[in-house]
Protein backbone atom coordinates (compact mmCIF):
# COMPACT_ATOMS: atom_id res chain seq x y z
CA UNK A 1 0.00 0.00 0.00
CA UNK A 2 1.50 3.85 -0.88
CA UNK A 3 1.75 6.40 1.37
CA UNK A 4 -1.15 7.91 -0.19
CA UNK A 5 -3.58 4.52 -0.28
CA UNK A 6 -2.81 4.75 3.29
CA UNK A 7 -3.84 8.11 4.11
CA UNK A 8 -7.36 7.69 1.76
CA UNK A 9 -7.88 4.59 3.89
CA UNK A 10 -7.31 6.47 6.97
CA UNK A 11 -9.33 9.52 5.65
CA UNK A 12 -12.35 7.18 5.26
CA UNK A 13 -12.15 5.32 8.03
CA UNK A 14 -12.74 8.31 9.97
CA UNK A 15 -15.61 9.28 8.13
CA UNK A 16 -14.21 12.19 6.16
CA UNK A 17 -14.80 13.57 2.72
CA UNK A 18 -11.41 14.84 1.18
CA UNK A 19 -12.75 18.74 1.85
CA UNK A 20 -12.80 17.84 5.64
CA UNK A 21 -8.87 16.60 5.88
CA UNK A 22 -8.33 19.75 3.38
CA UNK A 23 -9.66 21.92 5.61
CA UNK A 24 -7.94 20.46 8.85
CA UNK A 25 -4.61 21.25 7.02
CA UNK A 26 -6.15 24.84 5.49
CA UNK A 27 -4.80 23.40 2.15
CA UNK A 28 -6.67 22.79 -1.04
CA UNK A 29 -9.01 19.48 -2.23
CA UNK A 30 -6.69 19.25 -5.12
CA UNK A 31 -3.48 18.76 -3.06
CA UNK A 32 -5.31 16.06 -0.90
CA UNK A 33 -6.73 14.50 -4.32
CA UNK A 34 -2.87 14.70 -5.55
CA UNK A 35 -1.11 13.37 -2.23
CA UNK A 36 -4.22 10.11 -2.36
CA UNK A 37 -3.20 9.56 -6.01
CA UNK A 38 0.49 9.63 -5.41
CA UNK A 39 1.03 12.17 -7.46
CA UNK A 40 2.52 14.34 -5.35
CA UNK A 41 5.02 13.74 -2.32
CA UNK A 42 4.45 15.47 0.88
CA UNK A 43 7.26 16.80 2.98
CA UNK A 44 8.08 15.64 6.14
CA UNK A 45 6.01 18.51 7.78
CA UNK A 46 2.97 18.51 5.97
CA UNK A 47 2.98 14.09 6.95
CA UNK A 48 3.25 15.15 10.49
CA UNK A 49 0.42 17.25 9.72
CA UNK A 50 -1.25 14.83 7.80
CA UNK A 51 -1.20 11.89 10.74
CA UNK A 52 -2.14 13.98 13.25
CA UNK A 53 -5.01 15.51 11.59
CA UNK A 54 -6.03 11.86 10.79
CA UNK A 55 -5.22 10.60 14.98
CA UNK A 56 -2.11 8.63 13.78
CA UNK A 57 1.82 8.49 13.94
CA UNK A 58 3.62 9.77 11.26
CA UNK A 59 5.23 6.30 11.05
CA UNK A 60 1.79 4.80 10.58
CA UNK A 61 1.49 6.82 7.13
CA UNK A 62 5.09 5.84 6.22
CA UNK A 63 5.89 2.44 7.56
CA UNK A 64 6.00 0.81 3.82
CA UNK A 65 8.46 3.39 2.67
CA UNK A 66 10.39 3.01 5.66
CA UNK A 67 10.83 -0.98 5.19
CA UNK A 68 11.38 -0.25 1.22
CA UNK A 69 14.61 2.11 2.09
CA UNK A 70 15.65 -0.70 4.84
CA UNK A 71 15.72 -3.56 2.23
């Protein structure tokens, strides 16, 4: 699973529409839409943002990409 499967999973198992996690981070529906689809890579600050806003660790969100650099 990507980093941004991960956070549409955690998005909707919360219950939120992508305008509700856009407007926790006062960004756009478009960047959400971009960071779901992977087409976009967040920094480091805006994950930290991202997890929170969604109740989780930033190593929740990232815990595939940190066993890919690992290996």
């Amino acid at each position: 699973m990507t980093l941004g499967e991960r956070i549409r999973s955690a998005r909707e198992a919360k219950g939120w529409k992508i305008r509700h996690l856009a407007g926790a981070l006062d960004t756009t529906e478009s960047y959400i839409s971009d960071v779901e689809l992977d087409k976009v890579q967040p920094s480091g600050k805006r994950v930290l943002a991202i997890a929170t806003a969604l109740d989780l660790t930033p190593n929740d969100l990232l815990k595939n990409e940190i066993a890919e650099v690992a290996s």
